[in-house]
Protein backbone atom coordinates (compact mmCIF):
# COMPACT_ATOMS: atom_id res chain seq x y z
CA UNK A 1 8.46 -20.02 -15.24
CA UNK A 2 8.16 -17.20 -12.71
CA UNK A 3 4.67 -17.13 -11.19
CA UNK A 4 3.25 -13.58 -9.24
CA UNK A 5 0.68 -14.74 -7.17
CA UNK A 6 -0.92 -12.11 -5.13
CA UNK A 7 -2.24 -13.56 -1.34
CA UNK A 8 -5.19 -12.14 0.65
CA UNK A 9 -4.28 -8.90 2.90
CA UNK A 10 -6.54 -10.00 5.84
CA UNK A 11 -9.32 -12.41 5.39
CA UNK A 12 -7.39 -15.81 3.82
CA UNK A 13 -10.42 -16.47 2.14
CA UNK A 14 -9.39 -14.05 -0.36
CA UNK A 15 -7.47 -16.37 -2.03
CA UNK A 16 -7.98 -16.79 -5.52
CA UNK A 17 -9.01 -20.13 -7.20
CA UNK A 18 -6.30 -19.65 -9.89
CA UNK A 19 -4.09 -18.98 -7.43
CA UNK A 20 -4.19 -21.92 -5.77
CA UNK A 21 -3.98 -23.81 -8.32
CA UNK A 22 -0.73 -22.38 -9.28
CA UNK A 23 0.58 -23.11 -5.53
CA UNK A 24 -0.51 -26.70 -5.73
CA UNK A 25 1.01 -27.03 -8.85
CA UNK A 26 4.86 -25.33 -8.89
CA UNK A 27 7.41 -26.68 -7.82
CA UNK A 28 8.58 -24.69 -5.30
CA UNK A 29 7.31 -21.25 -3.86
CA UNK A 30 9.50 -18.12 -2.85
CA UNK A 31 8.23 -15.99 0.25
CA UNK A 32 9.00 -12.62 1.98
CA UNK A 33 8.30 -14.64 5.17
CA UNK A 34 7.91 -18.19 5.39
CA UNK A 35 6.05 -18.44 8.46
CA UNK A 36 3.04 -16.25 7.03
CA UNK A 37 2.98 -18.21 4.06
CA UNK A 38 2.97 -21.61 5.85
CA UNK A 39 0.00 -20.22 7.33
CA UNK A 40 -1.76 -19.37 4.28
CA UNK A 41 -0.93 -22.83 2.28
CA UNK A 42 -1.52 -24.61 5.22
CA UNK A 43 -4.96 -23.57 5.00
CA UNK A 44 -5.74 -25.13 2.15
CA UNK A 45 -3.40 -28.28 2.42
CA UNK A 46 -0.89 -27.56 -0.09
CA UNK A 47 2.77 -28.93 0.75
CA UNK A 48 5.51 -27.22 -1.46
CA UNK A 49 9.10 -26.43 -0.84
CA UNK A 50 9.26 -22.88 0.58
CA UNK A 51 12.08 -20.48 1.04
CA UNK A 52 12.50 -17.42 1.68
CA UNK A 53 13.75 -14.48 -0.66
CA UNK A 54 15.40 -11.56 0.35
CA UNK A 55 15.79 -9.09 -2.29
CA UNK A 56 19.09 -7.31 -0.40
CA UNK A 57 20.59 -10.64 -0.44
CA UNK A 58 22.59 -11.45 -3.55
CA UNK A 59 22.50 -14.84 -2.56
CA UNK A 60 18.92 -14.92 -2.62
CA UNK A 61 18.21 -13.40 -5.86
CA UNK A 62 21.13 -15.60 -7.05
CA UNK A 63 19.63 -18.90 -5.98
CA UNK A 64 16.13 -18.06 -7.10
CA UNK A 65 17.14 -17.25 -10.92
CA UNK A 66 19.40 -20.81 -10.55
CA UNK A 67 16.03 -22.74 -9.42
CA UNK A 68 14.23 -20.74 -12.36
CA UNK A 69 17.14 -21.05 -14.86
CA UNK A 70 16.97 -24.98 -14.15
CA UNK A 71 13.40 -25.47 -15.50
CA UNK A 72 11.56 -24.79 -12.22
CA UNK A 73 7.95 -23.28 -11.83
CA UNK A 74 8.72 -21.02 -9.11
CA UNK A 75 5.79 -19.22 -7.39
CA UNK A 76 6.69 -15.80 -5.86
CA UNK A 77 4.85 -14.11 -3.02
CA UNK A 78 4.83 -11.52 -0.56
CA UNK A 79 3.53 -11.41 2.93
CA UNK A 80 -0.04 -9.84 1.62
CA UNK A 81 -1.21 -8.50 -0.94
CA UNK A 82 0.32 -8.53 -4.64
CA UNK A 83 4.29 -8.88 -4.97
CA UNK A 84 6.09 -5.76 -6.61
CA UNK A 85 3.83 -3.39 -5.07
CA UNK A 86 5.86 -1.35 -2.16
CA UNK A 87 6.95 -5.18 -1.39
CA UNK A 88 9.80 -7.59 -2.75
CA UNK A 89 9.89 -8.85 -6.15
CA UNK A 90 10.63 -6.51 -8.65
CA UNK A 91 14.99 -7.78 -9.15
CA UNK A 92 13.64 -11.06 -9.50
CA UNK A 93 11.22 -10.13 -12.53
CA UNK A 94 13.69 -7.90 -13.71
CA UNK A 95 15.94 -10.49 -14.11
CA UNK A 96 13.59 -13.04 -15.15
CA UNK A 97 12.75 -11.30 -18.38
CA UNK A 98 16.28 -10.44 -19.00
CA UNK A 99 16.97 -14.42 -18.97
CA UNK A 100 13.96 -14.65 -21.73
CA UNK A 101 11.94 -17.17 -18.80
CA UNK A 102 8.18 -16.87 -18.70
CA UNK A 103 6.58 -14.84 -16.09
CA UNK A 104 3.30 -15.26 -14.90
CA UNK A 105 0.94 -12.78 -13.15
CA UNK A 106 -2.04 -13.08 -11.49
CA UNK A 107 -4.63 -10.18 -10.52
CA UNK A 108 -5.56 -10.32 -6.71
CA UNK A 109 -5.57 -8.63 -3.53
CA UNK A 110 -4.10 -5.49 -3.09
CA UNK A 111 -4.59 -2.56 -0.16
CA UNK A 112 -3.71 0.02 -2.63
CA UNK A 113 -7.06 -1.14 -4.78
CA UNK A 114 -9.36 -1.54 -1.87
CA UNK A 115 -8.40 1.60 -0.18
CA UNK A 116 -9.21 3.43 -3.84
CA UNK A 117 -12.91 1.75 -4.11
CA UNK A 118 -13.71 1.92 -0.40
CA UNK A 119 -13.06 5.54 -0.48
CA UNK A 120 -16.26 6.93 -1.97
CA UNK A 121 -14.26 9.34 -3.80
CA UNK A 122 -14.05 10.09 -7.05
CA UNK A 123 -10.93 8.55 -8.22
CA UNK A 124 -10.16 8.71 -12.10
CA UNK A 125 -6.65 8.84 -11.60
CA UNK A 126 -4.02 9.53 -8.89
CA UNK A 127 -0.73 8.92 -7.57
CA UNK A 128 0.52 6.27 -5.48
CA UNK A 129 3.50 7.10 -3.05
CA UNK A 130 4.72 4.01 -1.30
CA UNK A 131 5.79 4.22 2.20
CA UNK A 132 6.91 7.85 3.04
CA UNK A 133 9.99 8.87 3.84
CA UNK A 134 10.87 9.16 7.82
CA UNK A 135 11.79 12.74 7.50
CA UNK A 136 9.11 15.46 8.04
CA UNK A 137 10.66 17.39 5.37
CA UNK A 138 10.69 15.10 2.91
CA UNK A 139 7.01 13.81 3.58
CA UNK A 140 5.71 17.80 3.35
CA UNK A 141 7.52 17.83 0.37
CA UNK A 142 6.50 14.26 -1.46
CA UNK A 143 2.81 15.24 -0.37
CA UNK A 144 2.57 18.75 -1.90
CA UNK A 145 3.89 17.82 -5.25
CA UNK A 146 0.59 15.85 -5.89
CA UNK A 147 -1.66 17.96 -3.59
CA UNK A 148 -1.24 21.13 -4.90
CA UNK A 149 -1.59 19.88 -8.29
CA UNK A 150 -5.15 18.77 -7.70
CA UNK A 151 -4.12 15.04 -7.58
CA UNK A 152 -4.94 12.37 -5.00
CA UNK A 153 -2.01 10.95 -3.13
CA UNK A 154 -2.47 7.46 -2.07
CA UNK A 155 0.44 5.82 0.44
CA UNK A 156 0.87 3.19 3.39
CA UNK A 157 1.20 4.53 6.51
CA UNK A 158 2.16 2.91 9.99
CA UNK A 159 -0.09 3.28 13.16
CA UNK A 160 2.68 5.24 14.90
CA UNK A 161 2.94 7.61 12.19
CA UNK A 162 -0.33 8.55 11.38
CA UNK A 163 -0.84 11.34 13.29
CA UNK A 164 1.73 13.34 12.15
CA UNK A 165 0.76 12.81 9.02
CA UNK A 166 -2.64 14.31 9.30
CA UNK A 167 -1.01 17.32 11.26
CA UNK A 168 1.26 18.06 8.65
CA UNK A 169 -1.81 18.12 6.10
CA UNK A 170 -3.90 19.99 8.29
CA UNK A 171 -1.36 22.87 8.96
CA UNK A 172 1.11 22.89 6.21
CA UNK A 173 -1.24 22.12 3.30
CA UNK A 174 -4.93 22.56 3.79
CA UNK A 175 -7.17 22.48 6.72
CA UNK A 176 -9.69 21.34 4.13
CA UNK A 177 -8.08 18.93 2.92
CA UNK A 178 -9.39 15.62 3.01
CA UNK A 179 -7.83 11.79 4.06
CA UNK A 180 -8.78 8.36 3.72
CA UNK A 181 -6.32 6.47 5.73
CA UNK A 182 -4.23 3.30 7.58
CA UNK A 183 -0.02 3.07 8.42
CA UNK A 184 2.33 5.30 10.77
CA UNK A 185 -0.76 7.16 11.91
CA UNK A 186 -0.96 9.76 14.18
CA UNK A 187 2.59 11.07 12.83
CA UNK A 188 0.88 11.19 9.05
CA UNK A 189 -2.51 12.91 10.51
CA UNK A 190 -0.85 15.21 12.44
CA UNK A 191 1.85 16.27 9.16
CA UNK A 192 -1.15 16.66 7.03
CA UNK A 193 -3.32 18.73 9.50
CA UNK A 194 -0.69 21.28 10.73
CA UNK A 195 1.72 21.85 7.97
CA UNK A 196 -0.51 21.28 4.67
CA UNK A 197 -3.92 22.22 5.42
CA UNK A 198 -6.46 21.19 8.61
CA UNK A 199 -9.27 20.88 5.98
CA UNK A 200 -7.67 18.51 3.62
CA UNK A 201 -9.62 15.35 3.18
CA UNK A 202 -8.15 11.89 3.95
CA UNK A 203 -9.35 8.65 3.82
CA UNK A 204 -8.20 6.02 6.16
CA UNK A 205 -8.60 2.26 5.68
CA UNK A 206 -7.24 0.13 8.77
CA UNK A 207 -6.91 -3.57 8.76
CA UNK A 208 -8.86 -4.15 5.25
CA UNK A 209 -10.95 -7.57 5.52
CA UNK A 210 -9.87 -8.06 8.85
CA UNK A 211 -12.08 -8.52 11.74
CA UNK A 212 -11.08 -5.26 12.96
CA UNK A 213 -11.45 -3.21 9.85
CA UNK A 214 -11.84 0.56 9.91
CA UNK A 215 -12.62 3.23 7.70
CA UNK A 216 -12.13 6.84 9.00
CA UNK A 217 -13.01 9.63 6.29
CA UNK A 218 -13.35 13.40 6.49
CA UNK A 219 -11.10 16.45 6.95
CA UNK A 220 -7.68 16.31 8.77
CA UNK A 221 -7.97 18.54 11.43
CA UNK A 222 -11.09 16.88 12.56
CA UNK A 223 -9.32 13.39 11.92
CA UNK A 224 -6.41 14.48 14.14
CA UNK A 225 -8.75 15.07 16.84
CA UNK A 226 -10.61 11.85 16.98
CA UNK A 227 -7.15 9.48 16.94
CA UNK A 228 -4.96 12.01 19.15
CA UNK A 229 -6.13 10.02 22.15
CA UNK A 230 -6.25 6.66 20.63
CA UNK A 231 -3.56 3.82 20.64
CA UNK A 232 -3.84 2.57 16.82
CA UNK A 233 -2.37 -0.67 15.36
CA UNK A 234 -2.64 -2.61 12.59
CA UNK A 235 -1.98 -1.93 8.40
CA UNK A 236 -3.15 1.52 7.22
CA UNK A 237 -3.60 2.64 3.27
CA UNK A 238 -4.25 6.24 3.08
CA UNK A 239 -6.12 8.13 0.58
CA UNK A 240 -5.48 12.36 0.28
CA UNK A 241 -6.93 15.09 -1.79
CA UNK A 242 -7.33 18.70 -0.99
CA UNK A 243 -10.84 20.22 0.13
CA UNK A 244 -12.75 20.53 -2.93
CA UNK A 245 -14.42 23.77 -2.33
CA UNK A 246 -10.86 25.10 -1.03
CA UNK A 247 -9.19 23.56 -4.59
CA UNK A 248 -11.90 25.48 -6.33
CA UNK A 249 -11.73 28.56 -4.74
CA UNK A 250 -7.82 28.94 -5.67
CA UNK A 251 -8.70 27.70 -9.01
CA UNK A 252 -10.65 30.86 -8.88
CA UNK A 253 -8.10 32.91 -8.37
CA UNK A 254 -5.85 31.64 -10.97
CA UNK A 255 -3.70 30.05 -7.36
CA UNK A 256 -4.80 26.04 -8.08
CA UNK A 257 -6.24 23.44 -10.33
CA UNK A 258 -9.58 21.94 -10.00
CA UNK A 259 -10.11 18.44 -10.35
């Protein structure tokens, strides 16, 4: 039996109960990086085989379907947050099913989730975009297909990016716009602000359950302004929608779609 078992994103005390009792009870657990995970079963004084599995390794995937082919309860898991999800995982359960072996999967931490409910938004639906692509191009151009529909975009971001991200909102989309951010900052901010629109709305989550954690919510060009002159670290999930009033306004004049 394959096993998803989602681990905390910050705080290990996010750990599940079920959870661990699925890692004290397999046989052996598969990890994106063994040394994180050793730090998270260590915790709680579980001793299991680990290894690591590397999804762009044949090998890998090979050797984990012969453990799971053999009768095994193997428990997969990613460095935070739940497997499958912009992370690892997905060849393995693929081929899992395909081989008619159980598969297992537990609810649990995710950033994409908290980011969502910590927003304050109104969020009955929206679209989740991964990591962005590097190029500014193709970032303008994965962002406006669910801005300019009225949709929420939701993505990880990297501190160095993050800027630009916002500036490319804030000019090329909509000054209104609005974020709700962490990941690649000042790059995203700054993408956001200049080349969609400086008054769309983001929402910015950094470091979620750490001891560091920060929220930073409200329109992009006034986002760009307060982290231009800061140095940023950490794990960002972003949150974007266009300016209400703005959406409305187009909507008006038969230009947008309201939400």
């Amino acid at each position: 039996m394959l096993i998803i078992i989602p681990t905390p994103i910050g705080n290990l005390e996010d750990i599940t109960i079920r959870a661990l009792k699925f890692l004290r009870n397999c046989d052996l657990i598969l990890a994106e990086d063994t040394r994180r995970t050793l730090k998270l079963i260590s915790r709680y004084s579980i001793k299991k085989p680990l290894f690591r599995y590397n999804e762009h390794s044949e090998k890998s995937v090979a050797e984990a379907m012969r453990l799971l082919l053999a009768g095994k309860n193997v428990a997969l898991v990613s460095d935070s947050g739940t497997p499958c999800i912009s992370d690892p995982g997905w060849k393995l359960v693929n081929l899992t099913r395909q081989n008619k072996i159980k598969v297992e999967v537990l609810p649990g931490p995710s950033a994409l989730t908290a980011v969502v409910s910590g927003s304050g938004w109104p969020v009955n639906s929206f679209v989740f975009l991964g990591f962005l692509p590097r190029s500014r191009g193709k970032i303008l151009k994965a962002l406006k297909s669910v801005l300019e529909t009225g949709r929420i975009a939701v993505l990880y971001e990297s501190p160095y990016r993050l800027k630009n991200l916002v500036e490319i909102v804030s000019k090329e989309i909509s000054p209104a716009a609005e974020l709700a951010i962490p990941y690649r900052l000042k790059n995203l901010v700054e993408i956001v602000s200049k080349e969609i629109s400086p008054a769309a709305e983001l929402a910015i989550a950094r470091e979620i359950s750490k001891v560091f954690e920060e929220w930073i919510i409200g329109r992009a060009e006034d986002i760009l302004k307060d982290i231009s002159g800061r140095n940023i670290k950490g794990e960002i999930a972003v949150l974007i929608r266009m300016n209400r009033k703005t959406v409305n306004n187009e909507s008006d004049e038969g230009k947008g779609s309201q939400f």
